[in-house]
C-alpha atoms as a PDB file:
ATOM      1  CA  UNK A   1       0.000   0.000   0.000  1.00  0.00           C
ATOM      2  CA  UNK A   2       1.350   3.460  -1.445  1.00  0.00           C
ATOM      3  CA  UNK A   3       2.158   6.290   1.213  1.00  0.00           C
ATOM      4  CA  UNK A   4       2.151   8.775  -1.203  1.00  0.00           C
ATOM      5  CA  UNK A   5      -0.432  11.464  -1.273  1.00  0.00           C
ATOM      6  CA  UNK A   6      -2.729  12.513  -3.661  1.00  0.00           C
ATOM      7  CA  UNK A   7      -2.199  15.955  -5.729  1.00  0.00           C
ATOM      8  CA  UNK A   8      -4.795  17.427  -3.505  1.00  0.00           C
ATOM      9  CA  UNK A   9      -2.978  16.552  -0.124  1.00  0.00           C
ATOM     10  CA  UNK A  10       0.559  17.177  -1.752  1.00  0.00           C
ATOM     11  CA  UNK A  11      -0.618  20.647  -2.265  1.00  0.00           C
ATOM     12  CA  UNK A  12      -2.253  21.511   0.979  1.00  0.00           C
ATOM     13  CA  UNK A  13       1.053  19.843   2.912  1.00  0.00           C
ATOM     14  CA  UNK A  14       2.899  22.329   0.954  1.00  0.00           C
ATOM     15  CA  UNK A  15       0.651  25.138   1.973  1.00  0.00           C
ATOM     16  CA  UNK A  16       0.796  23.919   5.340  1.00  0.00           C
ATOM     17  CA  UNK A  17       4.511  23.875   5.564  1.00  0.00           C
ATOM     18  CA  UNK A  18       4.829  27.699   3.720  1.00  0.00           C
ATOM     19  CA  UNK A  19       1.894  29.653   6.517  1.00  0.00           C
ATOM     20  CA  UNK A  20       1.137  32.680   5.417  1.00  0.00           C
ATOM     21  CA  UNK A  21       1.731  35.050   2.982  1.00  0.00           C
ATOM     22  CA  UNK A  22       4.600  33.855   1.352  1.00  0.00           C
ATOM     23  CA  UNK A  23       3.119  30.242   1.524  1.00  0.00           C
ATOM     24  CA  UNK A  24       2.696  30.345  -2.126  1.00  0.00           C
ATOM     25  CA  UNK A  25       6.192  31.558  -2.513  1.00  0.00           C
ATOM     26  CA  UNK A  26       7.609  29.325  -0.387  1.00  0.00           C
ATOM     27  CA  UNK A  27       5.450  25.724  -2.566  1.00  0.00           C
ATOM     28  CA  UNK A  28       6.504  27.394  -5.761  1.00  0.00           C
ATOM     29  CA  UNK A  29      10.295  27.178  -4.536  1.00  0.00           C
ATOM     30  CA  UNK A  30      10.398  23.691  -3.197  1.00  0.00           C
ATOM     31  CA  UNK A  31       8.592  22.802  -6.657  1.00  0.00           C
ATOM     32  CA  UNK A  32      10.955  24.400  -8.808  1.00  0.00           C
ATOM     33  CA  UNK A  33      13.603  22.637  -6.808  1.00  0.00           C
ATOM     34  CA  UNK A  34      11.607  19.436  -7.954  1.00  0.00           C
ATOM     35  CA  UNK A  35      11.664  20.637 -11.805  1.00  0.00           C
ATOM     36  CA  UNK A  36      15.792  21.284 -11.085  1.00  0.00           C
ATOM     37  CA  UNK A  37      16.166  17.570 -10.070  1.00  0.00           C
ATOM     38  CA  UNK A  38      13.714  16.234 -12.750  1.00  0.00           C
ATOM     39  CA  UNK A  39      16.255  18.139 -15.343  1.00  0.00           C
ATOM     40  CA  UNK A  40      19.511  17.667 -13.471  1.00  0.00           C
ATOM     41  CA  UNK A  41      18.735  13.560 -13.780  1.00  0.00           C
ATOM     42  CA  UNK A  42      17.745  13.567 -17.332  1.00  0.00           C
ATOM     43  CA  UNK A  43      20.450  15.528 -18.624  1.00  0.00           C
ATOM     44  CA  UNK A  44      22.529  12.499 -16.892  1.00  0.00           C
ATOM     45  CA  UNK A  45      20.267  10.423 -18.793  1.00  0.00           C
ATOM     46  CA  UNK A  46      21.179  12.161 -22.444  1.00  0.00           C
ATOM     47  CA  UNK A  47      25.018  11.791 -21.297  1.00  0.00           C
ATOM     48  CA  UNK A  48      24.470   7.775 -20.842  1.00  0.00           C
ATOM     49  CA  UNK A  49      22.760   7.935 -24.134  1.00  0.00           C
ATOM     50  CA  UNK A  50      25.177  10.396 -26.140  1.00  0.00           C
ATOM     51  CA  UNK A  51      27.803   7.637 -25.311  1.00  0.00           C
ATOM     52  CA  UNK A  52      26.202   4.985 -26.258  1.00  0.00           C
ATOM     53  CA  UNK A  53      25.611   6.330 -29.797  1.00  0.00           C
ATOM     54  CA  UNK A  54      29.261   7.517 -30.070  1.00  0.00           C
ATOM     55  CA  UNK A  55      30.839   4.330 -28.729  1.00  0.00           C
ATOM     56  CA  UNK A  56      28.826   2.644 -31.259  1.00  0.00           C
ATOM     57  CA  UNK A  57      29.725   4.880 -34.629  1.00  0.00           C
ATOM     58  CA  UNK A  58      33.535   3.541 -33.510  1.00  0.00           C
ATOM     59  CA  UNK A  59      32.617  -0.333 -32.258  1.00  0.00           C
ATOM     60  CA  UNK A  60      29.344  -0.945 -34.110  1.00  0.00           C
ATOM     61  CA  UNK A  61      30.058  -2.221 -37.477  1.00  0.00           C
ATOM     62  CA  UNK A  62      32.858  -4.387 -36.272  1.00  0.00           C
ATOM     63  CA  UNK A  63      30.055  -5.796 -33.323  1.00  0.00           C
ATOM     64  CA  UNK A  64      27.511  -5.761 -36.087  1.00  0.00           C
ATOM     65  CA  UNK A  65      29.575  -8.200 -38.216  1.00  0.00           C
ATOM     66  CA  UNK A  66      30.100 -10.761 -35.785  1.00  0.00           C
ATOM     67  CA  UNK A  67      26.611 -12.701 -36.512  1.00  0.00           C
ATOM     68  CA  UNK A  68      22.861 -11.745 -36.912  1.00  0.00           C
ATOM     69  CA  UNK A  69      21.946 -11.700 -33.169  1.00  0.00           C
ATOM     70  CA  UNK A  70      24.471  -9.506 -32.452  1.00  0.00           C
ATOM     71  CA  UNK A  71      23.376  -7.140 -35.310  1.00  0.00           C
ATOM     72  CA  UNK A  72      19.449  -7.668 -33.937  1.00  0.00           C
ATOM     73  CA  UNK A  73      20.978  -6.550 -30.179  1.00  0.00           C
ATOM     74  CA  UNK A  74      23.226  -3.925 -31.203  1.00  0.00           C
ATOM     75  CA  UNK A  75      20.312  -2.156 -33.576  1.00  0.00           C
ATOM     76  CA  UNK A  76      17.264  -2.732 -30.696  1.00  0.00           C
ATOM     77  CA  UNK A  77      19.341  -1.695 -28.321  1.00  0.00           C
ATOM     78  CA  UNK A  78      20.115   1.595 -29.854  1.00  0.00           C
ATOM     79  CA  UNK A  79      16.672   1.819 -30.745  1.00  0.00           C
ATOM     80  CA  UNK A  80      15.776   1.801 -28.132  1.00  0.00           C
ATOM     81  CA  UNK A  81      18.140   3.893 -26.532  1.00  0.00           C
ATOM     82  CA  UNK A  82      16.460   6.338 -29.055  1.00  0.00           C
ATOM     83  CA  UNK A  83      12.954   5.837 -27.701  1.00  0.00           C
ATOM     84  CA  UNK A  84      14.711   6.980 -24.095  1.00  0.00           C
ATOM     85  CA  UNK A  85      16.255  10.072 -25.706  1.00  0.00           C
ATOM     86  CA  UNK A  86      13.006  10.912 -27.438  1.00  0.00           C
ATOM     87  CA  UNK A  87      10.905  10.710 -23.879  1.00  0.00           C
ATOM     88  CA  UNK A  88      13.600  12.313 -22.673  1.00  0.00           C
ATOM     89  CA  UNK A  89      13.368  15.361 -24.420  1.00  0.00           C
ATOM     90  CA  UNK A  90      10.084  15.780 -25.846  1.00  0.00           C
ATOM     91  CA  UNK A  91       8.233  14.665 -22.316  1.00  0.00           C
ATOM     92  CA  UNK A  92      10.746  14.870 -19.391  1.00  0.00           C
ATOM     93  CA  UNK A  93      12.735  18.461 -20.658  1.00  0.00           C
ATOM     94  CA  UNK A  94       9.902  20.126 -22.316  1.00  0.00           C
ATOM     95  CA  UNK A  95       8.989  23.300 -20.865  1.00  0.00           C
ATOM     96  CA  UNK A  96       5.929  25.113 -19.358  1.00  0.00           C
ATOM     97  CA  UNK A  97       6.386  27.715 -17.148  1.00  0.00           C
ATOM     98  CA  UNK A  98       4.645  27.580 -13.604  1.00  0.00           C
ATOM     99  CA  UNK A  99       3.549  30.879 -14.093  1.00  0.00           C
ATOM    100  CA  UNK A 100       1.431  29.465 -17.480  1.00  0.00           C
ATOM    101  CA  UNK A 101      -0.576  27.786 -14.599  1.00  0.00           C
ATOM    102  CA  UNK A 102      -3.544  29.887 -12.826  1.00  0.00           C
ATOM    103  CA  UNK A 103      -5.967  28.216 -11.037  1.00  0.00           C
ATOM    104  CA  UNK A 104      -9.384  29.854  -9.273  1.00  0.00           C
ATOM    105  CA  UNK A 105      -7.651  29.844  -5.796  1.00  0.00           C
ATOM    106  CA  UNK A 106      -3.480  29.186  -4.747  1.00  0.00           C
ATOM    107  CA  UNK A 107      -4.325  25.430  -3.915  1.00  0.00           C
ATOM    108  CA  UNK A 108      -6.052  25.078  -7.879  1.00  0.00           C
ATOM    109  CA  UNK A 109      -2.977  26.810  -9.135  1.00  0.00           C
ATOM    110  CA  UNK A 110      -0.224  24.579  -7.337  1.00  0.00           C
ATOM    111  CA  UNK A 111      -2.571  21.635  -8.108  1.00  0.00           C
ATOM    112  CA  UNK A 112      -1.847  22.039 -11.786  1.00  0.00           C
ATOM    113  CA  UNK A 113       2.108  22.549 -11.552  1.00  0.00           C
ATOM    114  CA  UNK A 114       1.921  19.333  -9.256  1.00  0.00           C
ATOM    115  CA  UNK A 115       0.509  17.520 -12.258  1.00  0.00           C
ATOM    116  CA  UNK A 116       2.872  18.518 -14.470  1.00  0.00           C
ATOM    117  CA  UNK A 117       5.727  17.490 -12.288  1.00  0.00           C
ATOM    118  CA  UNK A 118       4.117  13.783 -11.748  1.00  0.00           C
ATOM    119  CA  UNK A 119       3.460  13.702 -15.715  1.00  0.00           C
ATOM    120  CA  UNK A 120       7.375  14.646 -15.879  1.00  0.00           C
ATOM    121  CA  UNK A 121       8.266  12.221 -13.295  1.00  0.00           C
ATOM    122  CA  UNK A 122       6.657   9.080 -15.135  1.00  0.00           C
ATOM    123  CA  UNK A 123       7.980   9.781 -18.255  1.00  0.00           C
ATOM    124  CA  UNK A 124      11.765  10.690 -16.581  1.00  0.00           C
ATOM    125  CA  UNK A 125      10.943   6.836 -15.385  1.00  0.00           C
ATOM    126  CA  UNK A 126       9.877   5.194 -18.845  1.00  0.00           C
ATOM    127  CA  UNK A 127      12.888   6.597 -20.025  1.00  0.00           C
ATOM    128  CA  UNK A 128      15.020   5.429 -17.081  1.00  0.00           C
ATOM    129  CA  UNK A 129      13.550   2.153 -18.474  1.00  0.00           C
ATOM    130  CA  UNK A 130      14.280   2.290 -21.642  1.00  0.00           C
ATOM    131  CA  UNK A 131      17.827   3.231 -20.851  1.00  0.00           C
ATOM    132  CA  UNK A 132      18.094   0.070 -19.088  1.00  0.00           C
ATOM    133  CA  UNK A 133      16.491  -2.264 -21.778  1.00  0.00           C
ATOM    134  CA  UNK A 134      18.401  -0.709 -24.691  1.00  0.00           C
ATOM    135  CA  UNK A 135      21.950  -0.486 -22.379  1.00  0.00           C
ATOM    136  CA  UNK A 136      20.961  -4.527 -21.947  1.00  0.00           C
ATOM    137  CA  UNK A 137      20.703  -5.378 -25.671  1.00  0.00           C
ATOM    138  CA  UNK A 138      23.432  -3.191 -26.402  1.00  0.00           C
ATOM    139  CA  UNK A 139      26.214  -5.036 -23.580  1.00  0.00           C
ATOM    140  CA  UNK A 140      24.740  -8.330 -24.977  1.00  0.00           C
ATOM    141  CA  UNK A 141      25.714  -7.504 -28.199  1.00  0.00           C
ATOM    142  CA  UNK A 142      29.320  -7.117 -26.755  1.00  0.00           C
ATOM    143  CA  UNK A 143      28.960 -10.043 -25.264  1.00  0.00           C
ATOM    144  CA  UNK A 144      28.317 -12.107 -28.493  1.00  0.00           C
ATOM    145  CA  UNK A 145      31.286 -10.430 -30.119  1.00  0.00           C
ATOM    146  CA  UNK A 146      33.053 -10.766 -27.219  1.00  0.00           C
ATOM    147  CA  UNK A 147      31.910 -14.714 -27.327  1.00  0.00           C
ATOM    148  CA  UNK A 148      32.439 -15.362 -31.096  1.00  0.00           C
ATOM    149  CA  UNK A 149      35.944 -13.060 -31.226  1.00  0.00           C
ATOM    150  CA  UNK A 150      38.816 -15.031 -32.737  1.00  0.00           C
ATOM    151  CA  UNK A 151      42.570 -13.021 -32.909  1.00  0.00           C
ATOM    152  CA  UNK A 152      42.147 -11.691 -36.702  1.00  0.00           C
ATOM    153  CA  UNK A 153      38.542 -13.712 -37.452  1.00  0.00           C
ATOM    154  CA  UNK A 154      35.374 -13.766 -36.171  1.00  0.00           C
ATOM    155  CA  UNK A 155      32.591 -16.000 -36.409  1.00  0.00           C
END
């Protein structure tokens, strides 16, 4: 059973915590702290992938040419890799300004910047995902070449 509270409850505990009049002030800080980390991490996550694609353009064809599964890993794992990048940027990095948010009271208007930080967060996580599976296919595909290597030949 989840601990986590609903938008609603997020939103009044930030209230809560911020009394007063610079209550809204002092929710809109700790959630643009929140948008920091959500972009700090998935820059991290463009690094991992901006390797991947350059270690390949130097490895790739000679990993490619070892046999067909490690051609099949090698291109779904960069596919997939892609997919990651893709969330990355179009979901996780996209912008919208918390001050494009107005609700009909404070609570209404955090509500809405709330949402848009969960929406971030689960696509930061599909990507974080799809890092993983595409990393996987990719280090298997070293692994057959690795496997199948001969000094000079490979299989």
């Amino acid at each position: 059973m989840s601990n986590l509270l609903s938008e609603r409850e997020e939103v009044e505990a930030l209230l809560s915590y911020h009394p007063g009049p610079t209550g809204m002030a002092g929710a809109l800080n700790v959630l643009a702290n929140q948008f920091n980390v959500l972009q700090g991490r998935s820059q991290l996550l463009l690094s991992l992938s901006t390797l991947v694609l350059t270690i390949t353009g130097f490895s790739g064809p000679k990993i490619a040419a070892t046999n067909a599964l490690a051609r099949w890993m090698l291109a779904g794992g960069i596919f997939i890799v892609l997919l990651s990048t893709a969330f990355t940027l179009i979901q996780t990095l996209s912008v919208r300004w918390t001050t494009q948010f107005k609700g009909a009271t404070d609570a209404d208007t955090l509500e809405g910047i709330v949402r848009n930080r969960n929406r971030k967060t689960r696509f930061f996580a599909l990507s974080i995902c799809l890092l993983v599976i595409g990393l996987a296919c990719y280090v298997g595909s070293i692994i057959v070449f690795l496997l199948c290597y001969q000094e000079g030949v490979s299989r």
